[in-house]
N, C-alpha and C. Protein backbone atom coordinates (compact mmCIF):
# COMPACT_ATOMS: atom_id res chain seq x y z
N UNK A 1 4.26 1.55 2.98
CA UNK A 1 2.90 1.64 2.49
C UNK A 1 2.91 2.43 1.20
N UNK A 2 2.25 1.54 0.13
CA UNK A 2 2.37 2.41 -1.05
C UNK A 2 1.08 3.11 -1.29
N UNK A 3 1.04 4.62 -1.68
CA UNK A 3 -0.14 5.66 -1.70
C UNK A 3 -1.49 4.32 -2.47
N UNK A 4 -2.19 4.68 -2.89
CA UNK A 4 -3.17 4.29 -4.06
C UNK A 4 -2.78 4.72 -4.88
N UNK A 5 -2.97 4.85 -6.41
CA UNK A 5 -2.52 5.26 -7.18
C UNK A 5 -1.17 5.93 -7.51
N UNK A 6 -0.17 4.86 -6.78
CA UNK A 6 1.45 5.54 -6.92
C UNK A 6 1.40 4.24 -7.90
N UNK A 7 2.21 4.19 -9.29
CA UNK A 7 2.29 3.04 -9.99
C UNK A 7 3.82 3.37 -10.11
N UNK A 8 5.16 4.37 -9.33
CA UNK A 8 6.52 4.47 -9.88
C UNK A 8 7.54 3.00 -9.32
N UNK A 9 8.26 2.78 -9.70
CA UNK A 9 9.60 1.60 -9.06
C UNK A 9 9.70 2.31 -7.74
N UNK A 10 9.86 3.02 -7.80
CA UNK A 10 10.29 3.96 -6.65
C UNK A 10 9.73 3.92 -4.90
N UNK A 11 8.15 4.08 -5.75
CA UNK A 11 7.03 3.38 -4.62
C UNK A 11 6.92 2.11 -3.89
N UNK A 12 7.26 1.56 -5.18
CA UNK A 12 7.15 -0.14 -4.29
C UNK A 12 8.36 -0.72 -4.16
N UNK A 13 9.78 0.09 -4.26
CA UNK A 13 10.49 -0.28 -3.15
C UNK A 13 12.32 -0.19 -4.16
N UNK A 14 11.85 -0.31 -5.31
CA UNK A 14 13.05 -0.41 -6.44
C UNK A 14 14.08 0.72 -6.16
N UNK A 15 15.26 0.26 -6.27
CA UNK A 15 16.05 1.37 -6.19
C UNK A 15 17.39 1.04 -7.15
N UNK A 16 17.62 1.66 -7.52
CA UNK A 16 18.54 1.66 -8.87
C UNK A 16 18.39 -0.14 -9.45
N UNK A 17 17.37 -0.41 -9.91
CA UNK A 17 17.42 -1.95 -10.08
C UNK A 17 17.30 -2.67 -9.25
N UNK A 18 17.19 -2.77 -7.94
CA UNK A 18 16.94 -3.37 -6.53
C UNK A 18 15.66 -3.55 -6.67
N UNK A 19 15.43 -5.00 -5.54
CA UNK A 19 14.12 -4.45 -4.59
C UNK A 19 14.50 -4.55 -2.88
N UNK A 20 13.92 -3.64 -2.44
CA UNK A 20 14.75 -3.18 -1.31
C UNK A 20 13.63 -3.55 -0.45
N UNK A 21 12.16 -3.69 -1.09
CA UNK A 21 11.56 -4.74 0.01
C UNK A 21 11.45 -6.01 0.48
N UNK A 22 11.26 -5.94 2.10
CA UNK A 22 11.46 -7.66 2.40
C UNK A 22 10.07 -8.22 2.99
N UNK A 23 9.54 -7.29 3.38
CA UNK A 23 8.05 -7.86 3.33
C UNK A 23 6.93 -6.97 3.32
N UNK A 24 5.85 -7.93 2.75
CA UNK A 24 4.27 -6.52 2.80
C UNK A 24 3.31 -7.11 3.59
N UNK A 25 2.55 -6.08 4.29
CA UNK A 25 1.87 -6.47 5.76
C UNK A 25 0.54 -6.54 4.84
N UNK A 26 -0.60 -7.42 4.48
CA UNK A 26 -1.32 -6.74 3.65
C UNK A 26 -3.15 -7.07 4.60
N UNK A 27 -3.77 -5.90 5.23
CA UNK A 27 -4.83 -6.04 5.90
C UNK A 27 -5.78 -6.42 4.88
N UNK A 28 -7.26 -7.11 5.88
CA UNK A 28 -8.01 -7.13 4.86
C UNK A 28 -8.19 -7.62 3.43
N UNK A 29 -7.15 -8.79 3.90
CA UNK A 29 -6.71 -9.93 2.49
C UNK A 29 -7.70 -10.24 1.83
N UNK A 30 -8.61 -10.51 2.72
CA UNK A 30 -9.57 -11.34 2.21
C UNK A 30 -10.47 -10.81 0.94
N UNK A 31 -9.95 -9.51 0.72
CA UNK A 31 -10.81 -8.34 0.07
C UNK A 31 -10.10 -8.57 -1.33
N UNK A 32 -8.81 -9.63 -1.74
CA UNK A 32 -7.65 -9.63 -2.86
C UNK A 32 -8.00 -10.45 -3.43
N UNK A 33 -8.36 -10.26 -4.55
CA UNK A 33 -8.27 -11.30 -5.28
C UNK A 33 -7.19 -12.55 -5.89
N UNK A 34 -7.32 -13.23 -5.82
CA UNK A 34 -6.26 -14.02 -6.15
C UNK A 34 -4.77 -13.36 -6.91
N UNK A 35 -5.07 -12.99 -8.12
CA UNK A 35 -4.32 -12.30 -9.35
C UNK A 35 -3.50 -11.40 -8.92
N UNK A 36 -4.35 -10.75 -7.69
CA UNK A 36 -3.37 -9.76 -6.82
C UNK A 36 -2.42 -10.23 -5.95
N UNK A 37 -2.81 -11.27 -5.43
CA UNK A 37 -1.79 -12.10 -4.13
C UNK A 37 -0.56 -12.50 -5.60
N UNK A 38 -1.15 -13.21 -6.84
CA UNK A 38 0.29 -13.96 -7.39
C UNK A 38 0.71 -12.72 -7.72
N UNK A 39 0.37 -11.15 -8.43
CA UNK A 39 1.06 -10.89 -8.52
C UNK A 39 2.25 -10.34 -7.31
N UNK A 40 2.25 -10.06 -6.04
CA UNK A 40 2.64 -9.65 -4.91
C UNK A 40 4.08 -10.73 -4.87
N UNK A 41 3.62 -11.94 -5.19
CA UNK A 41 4.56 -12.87 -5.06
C UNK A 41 5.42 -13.23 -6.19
N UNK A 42 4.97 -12.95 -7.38
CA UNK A 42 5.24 -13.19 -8.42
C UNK A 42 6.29 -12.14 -8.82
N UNK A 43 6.54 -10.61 -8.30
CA UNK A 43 7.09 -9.60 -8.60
C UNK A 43 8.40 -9.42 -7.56
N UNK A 44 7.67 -9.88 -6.67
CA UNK A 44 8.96 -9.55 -5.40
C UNK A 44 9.15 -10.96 -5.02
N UNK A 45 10.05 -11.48 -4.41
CA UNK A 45 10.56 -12.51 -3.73
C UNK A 45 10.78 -11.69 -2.41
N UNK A 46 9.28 -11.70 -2.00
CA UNK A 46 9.35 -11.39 -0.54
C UNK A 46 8.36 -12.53 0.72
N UNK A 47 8.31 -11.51 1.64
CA UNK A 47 7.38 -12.49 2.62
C UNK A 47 6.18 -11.31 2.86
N UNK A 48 5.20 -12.05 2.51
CA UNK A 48 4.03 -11.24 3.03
C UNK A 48 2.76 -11.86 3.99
N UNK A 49 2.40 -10.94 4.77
CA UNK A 49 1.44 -11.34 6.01
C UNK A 49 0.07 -10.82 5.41
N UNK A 50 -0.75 -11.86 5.66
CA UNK A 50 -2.18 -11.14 5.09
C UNK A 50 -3.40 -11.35 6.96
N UNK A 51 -3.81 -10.59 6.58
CA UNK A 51 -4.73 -10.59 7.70
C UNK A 51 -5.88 -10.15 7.04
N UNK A 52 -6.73 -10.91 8.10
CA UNK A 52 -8.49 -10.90 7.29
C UNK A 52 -8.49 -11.45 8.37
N UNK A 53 -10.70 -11.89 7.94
CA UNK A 53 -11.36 -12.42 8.53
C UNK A 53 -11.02 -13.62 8.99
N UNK A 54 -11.22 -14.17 10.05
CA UNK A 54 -11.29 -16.09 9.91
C UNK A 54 -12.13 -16.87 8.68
N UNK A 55 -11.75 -17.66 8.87
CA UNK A 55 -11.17 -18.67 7.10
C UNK A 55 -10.60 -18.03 6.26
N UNK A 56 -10.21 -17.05 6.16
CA UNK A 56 -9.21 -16.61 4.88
C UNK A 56 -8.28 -17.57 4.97
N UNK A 57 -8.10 -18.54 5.38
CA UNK A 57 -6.97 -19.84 5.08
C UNK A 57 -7.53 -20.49 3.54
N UNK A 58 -8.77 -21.01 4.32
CA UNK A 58 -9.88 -21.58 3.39
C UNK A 58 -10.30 -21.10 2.16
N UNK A 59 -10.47 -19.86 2.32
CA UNK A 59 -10.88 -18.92 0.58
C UNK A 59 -9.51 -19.14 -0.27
N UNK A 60 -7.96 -19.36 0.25
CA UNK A 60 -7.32 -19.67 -0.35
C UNK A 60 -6.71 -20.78 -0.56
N UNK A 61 -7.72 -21.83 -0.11
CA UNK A 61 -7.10 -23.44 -0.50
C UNK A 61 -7.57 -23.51 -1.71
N UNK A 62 -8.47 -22.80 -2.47
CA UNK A 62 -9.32 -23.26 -3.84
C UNK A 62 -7.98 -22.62 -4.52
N UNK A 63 -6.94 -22.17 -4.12
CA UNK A 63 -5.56 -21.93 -5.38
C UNK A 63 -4.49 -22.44 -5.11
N UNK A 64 -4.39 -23.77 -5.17
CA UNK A 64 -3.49 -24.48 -4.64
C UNK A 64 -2.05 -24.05 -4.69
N UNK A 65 -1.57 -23.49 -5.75
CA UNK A 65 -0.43 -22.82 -6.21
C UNK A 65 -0.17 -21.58 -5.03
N UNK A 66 -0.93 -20.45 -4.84
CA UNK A 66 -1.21 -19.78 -4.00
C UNK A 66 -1.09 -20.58 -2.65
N UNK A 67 -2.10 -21.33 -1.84
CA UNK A 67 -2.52 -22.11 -0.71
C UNK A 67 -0.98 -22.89 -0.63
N UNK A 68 0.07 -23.60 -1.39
CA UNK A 68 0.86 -24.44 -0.89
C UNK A 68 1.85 -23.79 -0.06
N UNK A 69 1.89 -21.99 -0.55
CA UNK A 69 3.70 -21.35 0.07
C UNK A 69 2.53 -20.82 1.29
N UNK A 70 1.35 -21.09 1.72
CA UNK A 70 1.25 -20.56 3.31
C UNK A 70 2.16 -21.09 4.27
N UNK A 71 2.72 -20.66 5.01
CA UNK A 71 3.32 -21.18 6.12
C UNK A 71 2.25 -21.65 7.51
N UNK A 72 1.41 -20.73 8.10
CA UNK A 72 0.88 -21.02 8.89
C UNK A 72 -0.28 -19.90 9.09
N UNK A 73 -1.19 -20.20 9.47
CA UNK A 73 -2.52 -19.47 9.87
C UNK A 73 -2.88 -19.10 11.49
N UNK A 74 -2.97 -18.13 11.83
CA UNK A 74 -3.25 -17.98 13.12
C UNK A 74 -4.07 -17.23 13.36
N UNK A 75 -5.29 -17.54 14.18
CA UNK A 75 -6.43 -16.91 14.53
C UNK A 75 -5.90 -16.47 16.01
N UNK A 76 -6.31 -14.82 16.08
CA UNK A 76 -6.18 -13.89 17.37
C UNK A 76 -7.45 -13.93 17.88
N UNK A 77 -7.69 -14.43 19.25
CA UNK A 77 -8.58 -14.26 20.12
C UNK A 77 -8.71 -12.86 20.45
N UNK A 78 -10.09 -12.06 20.93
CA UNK A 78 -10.22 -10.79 21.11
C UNK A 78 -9.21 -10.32 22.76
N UNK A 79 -9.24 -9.53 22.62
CA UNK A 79 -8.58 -9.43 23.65
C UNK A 79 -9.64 -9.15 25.18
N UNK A 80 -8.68 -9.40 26.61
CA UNK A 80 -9.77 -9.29 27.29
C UNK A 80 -9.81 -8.00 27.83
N UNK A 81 -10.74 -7.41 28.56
CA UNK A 81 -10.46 -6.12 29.52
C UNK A 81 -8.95 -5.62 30.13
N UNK A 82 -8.54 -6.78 30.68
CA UNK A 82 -7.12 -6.24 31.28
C UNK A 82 -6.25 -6.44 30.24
N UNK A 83 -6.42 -7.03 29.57
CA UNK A 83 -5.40 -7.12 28.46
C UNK A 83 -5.09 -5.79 26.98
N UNK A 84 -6.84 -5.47 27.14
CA UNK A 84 -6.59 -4.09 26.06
C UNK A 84 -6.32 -2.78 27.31
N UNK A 85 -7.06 -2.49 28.58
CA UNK A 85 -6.48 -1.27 29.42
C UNK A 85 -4.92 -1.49 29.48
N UNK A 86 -3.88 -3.14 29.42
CA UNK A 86 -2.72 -2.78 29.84
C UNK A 86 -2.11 -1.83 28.21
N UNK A 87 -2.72 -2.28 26.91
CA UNK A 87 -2.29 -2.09 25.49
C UNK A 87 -2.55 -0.76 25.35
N UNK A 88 -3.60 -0.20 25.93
CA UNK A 88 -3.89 1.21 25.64
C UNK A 88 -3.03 2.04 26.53
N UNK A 89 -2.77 1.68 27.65
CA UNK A 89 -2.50 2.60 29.08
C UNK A 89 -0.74 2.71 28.29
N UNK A 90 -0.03 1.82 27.66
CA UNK A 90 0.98 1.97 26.99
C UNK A 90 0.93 2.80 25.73
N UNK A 91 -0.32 2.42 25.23
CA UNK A 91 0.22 3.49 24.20
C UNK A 91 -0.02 5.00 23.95
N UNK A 92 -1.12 5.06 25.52
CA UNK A 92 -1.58 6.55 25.87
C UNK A 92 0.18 7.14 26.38
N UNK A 93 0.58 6.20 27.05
CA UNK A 93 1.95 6.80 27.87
C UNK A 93 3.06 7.29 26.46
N UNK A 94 2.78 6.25 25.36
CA UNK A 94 3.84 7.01 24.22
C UNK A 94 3.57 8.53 23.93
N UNK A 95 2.29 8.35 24.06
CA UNK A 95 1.58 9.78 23.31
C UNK A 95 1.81 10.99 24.07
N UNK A 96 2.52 10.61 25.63
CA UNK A 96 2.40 11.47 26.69
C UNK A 96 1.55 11.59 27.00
N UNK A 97 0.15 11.26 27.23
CA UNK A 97 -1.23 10.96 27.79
C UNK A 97 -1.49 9.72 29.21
N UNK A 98 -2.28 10.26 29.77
CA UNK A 98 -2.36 8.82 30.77
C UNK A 98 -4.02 8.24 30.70
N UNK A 99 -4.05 7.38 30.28
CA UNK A 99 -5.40 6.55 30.79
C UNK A 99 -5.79 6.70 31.57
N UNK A 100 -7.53 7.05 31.37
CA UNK A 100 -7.96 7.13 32.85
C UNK A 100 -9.42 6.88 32.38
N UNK A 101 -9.54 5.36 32.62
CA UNK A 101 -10.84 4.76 32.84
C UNK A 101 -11.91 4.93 32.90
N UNK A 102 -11.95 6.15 33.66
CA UNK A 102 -13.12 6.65 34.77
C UNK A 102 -13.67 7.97 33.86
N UNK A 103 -12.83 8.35 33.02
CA UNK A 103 -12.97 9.57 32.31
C UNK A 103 -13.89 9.26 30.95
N UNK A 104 -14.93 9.78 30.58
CA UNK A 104 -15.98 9.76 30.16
C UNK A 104 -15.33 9.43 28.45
N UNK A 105 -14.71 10.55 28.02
CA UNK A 105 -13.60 10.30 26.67
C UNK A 105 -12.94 8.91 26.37
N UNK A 106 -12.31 8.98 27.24
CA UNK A 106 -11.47 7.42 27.94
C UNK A 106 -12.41 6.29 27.92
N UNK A 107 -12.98 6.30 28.48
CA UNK A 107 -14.22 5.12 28.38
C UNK A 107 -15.01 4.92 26.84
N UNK A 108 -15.47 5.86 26.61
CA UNK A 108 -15.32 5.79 24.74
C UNK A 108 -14.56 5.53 24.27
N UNK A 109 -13.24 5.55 23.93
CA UNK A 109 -12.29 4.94 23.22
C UNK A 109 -12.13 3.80 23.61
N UNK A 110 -11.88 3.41 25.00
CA UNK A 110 -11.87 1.91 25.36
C UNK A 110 -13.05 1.08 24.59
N UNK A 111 -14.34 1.42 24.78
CA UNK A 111 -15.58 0.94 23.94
C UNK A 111 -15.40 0.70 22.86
N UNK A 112 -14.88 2.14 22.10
CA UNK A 112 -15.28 1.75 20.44
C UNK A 112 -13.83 0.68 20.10
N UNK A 113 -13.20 0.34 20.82
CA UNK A 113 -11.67 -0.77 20.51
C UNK A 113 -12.05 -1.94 20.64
């Protein structure tokens, strides 16, 4: 992840003349303007994942140049109840924490997810 305002080689991945990155995760694509995606692609010969809203496929068929190197689009269904308590109850256990449902805190975080 490069800061905001880091503009060095260094930041985005260069190392003695290298690029040592192989891919950029980039959220909230949909927020890029075009100019930004070619340059991403245009600078690195990498692979990058964009995530956004649904149709962000679509906002980028109007750049065909852009739109032809998609590989594939995949829309994530929300998740269901048992499916986010099993995602959380794991990642409370990394934290050394345990889930607990019933607990007023706990139940807020489950909510606001």
């Amino acid at each position: 992840l490069v800061p905001p305002g880091t503009a060095t080689p260094e930041a985005w991945g260069w190392r003695d003349g290298r690029n040592y990155v192989e891919l950029i995760i980039v959220d909230e694509a949909e927020r890029l303007r075009p100019t930004a995606l070619e340059l991403l692609r245009d600078r690195y010969d990498i692979v990058l994942i964009l995530i956004g809203m649904p149709g962000l496929e679509k906002q980028f068929s109007h750049y065909p140049q852009f739109y032809s190197r998609v590989g594939f689009a995949h829309q994530y269904r929300p998740l269901g109840q048992d499916e986010l308590l099993f995602v959380l109850e794991r990642h409370w256990r990394s934290l050394g924490k345990t889930l607990d449902p019933d607990d007023f805190t706990d139940a807020q975080a489950i909510a606001a997810i």
